[in-house]
PDB file of N, CA and C in Angstrom:
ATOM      1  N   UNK A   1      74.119 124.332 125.371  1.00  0.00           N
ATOM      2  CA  UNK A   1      74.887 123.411 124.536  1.00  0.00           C
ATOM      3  C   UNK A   1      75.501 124.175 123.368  1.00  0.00           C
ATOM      4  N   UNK A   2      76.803 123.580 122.745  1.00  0.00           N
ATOM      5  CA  UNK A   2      77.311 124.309 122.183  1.00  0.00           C
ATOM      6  C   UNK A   2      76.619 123.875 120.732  1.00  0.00           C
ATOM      7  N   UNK A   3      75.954 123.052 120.324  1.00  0.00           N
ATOM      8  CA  UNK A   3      75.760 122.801 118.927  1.00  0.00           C
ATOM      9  C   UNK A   3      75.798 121.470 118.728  1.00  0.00           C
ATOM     10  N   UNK A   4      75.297 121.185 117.344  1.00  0.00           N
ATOM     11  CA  UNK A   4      75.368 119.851 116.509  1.00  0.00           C
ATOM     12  C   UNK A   4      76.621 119.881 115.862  1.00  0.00           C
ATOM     13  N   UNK A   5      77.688 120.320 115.981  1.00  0.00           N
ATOM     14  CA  UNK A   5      78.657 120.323 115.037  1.00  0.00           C
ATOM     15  C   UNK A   5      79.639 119.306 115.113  1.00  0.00           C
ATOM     16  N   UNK A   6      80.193 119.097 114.215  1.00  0.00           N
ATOM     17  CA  UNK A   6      81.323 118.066 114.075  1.00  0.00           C
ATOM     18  C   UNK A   6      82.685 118.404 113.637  1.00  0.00           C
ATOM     19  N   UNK A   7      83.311 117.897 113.642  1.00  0.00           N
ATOM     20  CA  UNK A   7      84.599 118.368 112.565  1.00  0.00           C
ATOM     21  C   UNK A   7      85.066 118.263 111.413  1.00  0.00           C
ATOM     22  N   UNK A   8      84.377 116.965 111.192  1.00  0.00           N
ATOM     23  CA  UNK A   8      84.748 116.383 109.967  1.00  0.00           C
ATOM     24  C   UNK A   8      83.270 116.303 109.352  1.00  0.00           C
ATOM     25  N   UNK A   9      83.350 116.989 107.618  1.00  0.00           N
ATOM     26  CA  UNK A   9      81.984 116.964 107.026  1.00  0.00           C
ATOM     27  C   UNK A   9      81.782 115.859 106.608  1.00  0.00           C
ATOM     28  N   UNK A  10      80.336 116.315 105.946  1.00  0.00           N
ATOM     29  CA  UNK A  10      79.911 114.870 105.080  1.00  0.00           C
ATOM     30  C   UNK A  10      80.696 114.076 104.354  1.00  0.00           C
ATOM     31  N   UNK A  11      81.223 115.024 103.663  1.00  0.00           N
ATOM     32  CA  UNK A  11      82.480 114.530 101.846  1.00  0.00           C
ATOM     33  C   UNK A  11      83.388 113.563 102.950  1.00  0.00           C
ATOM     34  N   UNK A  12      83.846 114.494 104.648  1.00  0.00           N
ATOM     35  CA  UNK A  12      85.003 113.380 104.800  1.00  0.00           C
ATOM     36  C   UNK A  12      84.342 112.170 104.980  1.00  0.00           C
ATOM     37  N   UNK A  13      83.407 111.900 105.777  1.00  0.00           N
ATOM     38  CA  UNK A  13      82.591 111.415 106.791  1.00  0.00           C
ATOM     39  C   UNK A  13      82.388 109.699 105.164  1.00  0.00           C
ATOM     40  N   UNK A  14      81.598 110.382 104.016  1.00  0.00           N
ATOM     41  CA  UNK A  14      81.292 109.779 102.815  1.00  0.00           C
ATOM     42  C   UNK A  14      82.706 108.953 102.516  1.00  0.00           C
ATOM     43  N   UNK A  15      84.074 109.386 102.868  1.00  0.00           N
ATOM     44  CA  UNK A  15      85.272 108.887 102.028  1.00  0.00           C
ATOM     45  C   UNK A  15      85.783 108.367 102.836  1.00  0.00           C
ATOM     46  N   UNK A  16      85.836 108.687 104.157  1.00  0.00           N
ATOM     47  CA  UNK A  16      85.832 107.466 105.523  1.00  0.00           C
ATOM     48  C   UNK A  16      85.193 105.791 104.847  1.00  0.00           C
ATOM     49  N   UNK A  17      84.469 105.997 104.745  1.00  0.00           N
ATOM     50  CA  UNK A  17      83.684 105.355 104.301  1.00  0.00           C
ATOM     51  C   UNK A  17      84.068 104.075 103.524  1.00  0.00           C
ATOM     52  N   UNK A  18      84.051 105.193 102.092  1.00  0.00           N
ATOM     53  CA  UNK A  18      84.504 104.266 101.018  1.00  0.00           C
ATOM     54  C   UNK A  18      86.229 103.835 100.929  1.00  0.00           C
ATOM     55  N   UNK A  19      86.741 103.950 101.973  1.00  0.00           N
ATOM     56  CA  UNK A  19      88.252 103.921 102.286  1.00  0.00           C
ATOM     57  C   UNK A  19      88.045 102.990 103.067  1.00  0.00           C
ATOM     58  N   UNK A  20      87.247 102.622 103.939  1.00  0.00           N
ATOM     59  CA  UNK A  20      87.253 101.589 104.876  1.00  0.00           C
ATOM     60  C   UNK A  20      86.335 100.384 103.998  1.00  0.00           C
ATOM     61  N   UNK A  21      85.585 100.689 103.478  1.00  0.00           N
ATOM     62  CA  UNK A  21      85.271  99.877 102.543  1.00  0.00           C
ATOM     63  C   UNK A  21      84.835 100.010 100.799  1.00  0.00           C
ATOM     64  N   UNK A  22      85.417  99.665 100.202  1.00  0.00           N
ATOM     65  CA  UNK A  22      85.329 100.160  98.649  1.00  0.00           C
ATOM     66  C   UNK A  22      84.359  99.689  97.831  1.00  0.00           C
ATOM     67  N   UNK A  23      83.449  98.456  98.423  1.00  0.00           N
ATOM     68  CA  UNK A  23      82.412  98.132  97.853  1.00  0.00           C
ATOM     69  C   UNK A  23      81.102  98.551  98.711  1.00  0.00           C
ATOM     70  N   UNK A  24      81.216  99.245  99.521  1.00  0.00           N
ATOM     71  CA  UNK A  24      79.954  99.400 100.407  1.00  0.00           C
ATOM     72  C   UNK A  24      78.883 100.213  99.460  1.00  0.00           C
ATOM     73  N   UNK A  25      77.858  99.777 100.093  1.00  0.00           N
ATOM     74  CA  UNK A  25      76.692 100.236  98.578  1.00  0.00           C
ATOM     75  C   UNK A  25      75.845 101.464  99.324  1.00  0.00           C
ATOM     76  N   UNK A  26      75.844 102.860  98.408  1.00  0.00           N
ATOM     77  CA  UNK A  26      74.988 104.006  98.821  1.00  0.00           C
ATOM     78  C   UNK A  26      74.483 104.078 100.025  1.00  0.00           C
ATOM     79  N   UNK A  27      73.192 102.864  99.829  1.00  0.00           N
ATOM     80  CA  UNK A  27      72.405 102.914 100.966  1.00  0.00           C
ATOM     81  C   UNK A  27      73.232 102.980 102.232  1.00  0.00           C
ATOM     82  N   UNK A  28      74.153 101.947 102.392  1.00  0.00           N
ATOM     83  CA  UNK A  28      74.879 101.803 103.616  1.00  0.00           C
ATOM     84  C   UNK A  28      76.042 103.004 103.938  1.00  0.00           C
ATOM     85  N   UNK A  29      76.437 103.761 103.053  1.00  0.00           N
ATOM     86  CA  UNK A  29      77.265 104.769 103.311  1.00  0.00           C
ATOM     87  C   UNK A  29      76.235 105.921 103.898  1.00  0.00           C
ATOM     88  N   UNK A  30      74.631 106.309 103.042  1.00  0.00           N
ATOM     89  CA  UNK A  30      74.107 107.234 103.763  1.00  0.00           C
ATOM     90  C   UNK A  30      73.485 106.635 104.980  1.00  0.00           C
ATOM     91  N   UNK A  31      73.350 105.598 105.586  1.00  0.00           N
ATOM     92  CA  UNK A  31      73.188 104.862 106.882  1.00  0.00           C
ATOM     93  C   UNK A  31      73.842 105.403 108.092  1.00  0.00           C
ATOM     94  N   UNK A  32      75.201 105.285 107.429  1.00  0.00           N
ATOM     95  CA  UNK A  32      76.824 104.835 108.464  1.00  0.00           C
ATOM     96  C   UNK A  32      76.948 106.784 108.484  1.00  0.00           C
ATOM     97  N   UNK A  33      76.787 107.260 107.645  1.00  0.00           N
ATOM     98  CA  UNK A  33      76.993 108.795 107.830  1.00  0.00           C
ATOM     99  C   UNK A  33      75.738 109.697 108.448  1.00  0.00           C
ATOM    100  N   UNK A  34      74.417 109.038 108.160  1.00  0.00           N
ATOM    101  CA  UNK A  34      73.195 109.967 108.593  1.00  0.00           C
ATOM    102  C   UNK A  34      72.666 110.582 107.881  1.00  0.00           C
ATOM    103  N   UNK A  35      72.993 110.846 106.272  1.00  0.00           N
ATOM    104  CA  UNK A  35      72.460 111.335 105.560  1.00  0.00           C
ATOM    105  C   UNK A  35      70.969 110.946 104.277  1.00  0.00           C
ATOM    106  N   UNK A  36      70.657 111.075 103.403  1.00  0.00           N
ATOM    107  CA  UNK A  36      69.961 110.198 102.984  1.00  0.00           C
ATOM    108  C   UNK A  36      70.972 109.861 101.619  1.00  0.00           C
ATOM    109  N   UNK A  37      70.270 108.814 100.667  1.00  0.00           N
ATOM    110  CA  UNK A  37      70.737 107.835  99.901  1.00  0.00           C
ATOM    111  C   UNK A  37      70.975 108.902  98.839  1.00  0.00           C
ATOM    112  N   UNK A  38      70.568 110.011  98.591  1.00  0.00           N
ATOM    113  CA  UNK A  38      70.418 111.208  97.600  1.00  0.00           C
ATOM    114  C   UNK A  38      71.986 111.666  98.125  1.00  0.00           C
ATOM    115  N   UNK A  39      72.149 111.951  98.981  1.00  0.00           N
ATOM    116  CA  UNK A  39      72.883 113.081  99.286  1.00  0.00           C
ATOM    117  C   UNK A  39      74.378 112.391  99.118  1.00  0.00           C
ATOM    118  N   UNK A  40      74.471 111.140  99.300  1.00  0.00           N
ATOM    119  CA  UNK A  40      75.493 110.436  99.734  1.00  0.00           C
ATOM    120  C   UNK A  40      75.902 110.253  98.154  1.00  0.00           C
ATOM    121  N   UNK A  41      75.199 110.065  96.778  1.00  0.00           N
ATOM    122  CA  UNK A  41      75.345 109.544  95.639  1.00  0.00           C
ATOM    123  C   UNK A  41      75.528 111.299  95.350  1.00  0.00           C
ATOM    124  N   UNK A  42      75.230 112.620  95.844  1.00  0.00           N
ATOM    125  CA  UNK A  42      75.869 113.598  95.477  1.00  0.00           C
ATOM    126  C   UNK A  42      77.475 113.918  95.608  1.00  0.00           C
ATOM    127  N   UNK A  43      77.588 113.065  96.840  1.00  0.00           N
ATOM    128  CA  UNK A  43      78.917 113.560  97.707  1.00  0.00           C
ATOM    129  C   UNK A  43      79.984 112.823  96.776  1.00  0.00           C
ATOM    130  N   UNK A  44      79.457 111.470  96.838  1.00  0.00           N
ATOM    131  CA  UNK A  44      80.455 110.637  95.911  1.00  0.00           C
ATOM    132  C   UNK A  44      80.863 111.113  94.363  1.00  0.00           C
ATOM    133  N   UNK A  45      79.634 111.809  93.641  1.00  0.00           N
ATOM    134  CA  UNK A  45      79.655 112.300  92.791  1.00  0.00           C
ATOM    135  C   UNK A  45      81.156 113.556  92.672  1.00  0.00           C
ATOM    136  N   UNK A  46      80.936 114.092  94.149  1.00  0.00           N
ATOM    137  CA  UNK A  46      81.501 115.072  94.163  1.00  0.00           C
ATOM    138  C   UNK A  46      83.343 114.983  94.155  1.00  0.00           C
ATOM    139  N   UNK A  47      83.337 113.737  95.117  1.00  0.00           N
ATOM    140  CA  UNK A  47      84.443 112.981  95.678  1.00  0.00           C
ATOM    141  C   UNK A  47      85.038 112.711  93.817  1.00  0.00           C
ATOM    142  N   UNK A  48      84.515 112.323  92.858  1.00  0.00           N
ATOM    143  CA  UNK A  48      84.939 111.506  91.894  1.00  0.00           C
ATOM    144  C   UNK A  48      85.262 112.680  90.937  1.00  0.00           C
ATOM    145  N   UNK A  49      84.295 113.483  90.692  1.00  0.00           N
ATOM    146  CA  UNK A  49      84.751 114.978  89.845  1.00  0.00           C
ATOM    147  C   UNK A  49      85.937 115.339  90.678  1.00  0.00           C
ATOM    148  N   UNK A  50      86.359 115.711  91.703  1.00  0.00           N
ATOM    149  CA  UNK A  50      87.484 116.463  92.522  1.00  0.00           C
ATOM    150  C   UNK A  50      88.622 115.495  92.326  1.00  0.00           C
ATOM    151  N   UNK A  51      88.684 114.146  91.974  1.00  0.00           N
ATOM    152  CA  UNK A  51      89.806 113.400  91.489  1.00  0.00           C
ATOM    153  C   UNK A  51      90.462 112.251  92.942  1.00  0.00           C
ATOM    154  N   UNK A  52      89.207 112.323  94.024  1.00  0.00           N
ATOM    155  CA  UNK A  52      89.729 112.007  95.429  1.00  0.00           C
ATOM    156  C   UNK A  52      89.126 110.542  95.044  1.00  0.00           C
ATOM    157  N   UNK A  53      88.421 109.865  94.303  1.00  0.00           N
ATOM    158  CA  UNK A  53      87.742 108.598  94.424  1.00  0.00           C
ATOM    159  C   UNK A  53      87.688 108.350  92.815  1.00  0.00           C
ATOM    160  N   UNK A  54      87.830 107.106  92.580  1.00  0.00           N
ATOM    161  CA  UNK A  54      87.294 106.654  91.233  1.00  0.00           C
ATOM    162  C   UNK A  54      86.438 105.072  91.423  1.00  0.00           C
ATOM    163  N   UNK A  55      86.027 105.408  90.282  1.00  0.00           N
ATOM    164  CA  UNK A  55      84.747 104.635  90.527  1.00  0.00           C
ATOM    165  C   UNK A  55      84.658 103.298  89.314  1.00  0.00           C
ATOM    166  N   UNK A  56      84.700 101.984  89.712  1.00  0.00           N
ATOM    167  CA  UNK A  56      84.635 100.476  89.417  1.00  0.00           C
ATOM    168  C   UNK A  56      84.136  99.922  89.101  1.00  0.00           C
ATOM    169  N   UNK A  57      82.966  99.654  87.831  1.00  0.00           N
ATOM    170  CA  UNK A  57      81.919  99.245  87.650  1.00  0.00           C
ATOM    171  C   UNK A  57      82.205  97.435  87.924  1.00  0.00           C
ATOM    172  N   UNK A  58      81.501  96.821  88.511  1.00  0.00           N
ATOM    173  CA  UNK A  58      81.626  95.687  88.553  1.00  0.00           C
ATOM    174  C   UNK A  58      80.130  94.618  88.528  1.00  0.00           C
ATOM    175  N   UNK A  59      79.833  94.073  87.137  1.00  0.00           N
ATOM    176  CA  UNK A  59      78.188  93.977  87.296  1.00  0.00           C
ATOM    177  C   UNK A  59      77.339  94.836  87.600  1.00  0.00           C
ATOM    178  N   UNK A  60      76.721  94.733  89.006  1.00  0.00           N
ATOM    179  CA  UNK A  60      75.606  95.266  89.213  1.00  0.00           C
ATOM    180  C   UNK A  60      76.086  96.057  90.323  1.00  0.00           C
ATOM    181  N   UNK A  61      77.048  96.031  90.515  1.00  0.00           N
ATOM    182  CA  UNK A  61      78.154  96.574  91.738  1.00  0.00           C
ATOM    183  C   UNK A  61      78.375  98.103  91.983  1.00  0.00           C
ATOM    184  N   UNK A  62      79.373  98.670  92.270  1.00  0.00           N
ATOM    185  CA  UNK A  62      80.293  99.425  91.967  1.00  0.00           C
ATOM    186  C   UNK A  62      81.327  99.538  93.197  1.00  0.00           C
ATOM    187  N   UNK A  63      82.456  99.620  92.766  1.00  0.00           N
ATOM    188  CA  UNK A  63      83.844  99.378  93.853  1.00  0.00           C
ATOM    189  C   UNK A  63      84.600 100.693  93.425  1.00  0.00           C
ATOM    190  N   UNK A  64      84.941 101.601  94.825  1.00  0.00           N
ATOM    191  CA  UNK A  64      85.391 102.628  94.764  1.00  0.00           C
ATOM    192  C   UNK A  64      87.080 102.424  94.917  1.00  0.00           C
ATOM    193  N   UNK A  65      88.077 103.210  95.199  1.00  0.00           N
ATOM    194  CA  UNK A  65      89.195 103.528  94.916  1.00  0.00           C
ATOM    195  C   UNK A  65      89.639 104.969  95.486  1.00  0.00           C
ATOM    196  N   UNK A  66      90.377 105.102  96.507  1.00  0.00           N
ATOM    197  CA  UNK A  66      90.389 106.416  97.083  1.00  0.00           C
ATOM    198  C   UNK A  66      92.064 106.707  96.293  1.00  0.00           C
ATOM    199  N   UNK A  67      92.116 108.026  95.983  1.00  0.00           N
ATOM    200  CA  UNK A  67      93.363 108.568  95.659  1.00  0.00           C
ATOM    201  C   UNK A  67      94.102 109.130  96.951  1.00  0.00           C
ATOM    202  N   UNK A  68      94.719 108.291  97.461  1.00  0.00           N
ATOM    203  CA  UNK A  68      95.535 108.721  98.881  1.00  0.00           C
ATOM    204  C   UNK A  68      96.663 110.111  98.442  1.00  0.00           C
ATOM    205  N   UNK A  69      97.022 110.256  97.284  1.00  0.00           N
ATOM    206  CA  UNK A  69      97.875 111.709  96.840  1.00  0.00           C
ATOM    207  C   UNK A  69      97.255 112.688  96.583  1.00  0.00           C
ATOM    208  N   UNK A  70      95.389 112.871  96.803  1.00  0.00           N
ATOM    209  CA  UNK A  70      95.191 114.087  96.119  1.00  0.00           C
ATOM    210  C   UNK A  70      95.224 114.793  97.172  1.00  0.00           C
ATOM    211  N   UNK A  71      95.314 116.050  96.683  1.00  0.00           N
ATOM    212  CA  UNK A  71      95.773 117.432  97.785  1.00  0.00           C
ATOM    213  C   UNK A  71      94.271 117.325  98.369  1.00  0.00           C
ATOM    214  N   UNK A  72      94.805 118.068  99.641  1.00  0.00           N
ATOM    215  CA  UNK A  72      93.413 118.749 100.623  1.00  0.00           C
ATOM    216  C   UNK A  72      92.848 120.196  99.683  1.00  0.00           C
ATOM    217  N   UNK A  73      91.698 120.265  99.670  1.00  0.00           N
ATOM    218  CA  UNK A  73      91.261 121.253  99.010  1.00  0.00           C
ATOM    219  C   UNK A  73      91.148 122.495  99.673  1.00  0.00           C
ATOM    220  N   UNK A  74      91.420 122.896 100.608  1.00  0.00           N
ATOM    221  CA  UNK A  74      91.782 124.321 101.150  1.00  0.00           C
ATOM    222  C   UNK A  74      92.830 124.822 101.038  1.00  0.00           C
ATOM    223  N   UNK A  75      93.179 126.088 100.787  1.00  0.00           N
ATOM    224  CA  UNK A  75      94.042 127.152 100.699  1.00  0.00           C
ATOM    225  C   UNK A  75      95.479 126.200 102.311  1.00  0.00           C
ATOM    226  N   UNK A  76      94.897 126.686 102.997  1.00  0.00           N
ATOM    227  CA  UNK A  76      95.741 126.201 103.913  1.00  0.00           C
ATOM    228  C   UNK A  76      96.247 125.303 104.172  1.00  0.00           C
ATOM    229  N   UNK A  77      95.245 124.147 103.311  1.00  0.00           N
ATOM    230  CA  UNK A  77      96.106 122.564 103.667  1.00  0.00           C
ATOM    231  C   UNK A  77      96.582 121.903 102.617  1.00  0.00           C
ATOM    232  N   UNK A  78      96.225 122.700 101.478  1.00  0.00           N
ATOM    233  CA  UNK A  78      96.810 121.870 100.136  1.00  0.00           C
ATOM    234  C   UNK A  78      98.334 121.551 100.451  1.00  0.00           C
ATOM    235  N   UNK A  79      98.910 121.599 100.899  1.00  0.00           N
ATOM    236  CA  UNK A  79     100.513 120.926 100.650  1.00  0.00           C
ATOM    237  C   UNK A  79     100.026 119.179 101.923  1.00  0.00           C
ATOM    238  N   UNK A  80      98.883 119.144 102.129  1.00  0.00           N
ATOM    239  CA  UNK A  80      98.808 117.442 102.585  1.00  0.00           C
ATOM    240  C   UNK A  80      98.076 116.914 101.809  1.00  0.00           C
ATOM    241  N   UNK A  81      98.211 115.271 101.442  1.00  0.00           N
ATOM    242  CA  UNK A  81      97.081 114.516 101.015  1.00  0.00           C
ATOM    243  C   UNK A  81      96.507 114.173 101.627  1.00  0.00           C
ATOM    244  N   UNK A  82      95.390 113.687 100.784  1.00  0.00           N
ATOM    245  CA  UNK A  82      94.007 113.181 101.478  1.00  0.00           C
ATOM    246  C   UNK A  82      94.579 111.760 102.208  1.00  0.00           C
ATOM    247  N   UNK A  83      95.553 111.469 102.069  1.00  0.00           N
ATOM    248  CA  UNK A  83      95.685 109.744 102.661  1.00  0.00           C
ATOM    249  C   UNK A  83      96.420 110.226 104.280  1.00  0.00           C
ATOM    250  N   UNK A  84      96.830 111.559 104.017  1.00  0.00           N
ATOM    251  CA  UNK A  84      97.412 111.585 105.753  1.00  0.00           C
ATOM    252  C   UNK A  84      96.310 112.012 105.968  1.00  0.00           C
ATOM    253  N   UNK A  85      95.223 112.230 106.045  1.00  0.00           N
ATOM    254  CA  UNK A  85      93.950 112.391 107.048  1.00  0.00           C
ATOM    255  C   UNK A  85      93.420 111.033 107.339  1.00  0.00           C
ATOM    256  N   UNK A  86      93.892 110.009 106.320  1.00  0.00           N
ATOM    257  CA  UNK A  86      92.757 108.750 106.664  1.00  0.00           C
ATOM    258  C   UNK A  86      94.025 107.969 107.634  1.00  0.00           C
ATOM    259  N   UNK A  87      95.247 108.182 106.864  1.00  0.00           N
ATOM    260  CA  UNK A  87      95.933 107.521 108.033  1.00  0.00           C
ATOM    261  C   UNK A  87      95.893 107.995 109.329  1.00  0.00           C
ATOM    262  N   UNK A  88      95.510 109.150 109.702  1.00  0.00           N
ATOM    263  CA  UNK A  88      95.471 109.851 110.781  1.00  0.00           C
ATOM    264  C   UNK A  88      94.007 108.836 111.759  1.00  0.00           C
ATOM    265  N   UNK A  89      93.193 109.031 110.696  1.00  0.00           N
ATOM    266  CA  UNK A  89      91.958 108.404 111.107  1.00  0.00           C
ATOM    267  C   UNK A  89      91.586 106.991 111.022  1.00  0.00           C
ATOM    268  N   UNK A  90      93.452 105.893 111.044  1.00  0.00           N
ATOM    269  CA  UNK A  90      93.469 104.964 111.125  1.00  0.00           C
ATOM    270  C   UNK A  90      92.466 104.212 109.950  1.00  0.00           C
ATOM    271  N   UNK A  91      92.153 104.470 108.709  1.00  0.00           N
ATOM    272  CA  UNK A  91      91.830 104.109 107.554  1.00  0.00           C
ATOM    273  C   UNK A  91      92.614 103.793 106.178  1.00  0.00           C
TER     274      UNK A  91
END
């Protein structure tokens, strides 16, 4: 077998996510991805410093916001945004 690998990482896998749904809560994003509830509140963390997600306080809530214009973060793909990958991925 060739491996466990995928194509798309966690960070995308995490913003899939919150693009398909903007109120979905931790638990259920590290559910829907496989990761644990830690890792998923890192990623988002990460998603929100990098300028790709902002974040909604609502009560007891929180409602995300994807930036469909921010660049891809690799050398090679920065001239696309992040929203032609989700449109790609029908999100």
């Amino acid at each position: 077998m060739a491996g466990d690998w995928t194509f798309l990482t966690n960070h995308a896998h995490v913003l899939l996510c919150v693009a398909r749904d903007p109120g979905m809560r931790m638990r259920d994003i590290a559910d829907t991805v496989g990761i644990t509830e830690r890792a998923a509140q890192r990623i988002v963390s990460d998603l929100i410093e990098g300028g790709y997600v902002e974040r909604e306080r609502d009560g007891r809530r929180n409602h995300y916001r994807v930036n469909r214009q921010a660049p891809l973060r690799h050398p090679m793909d920065r001239d696309h945004a992040i929203g032609e990958i989700l449109e790609l991925l029908g999100r």
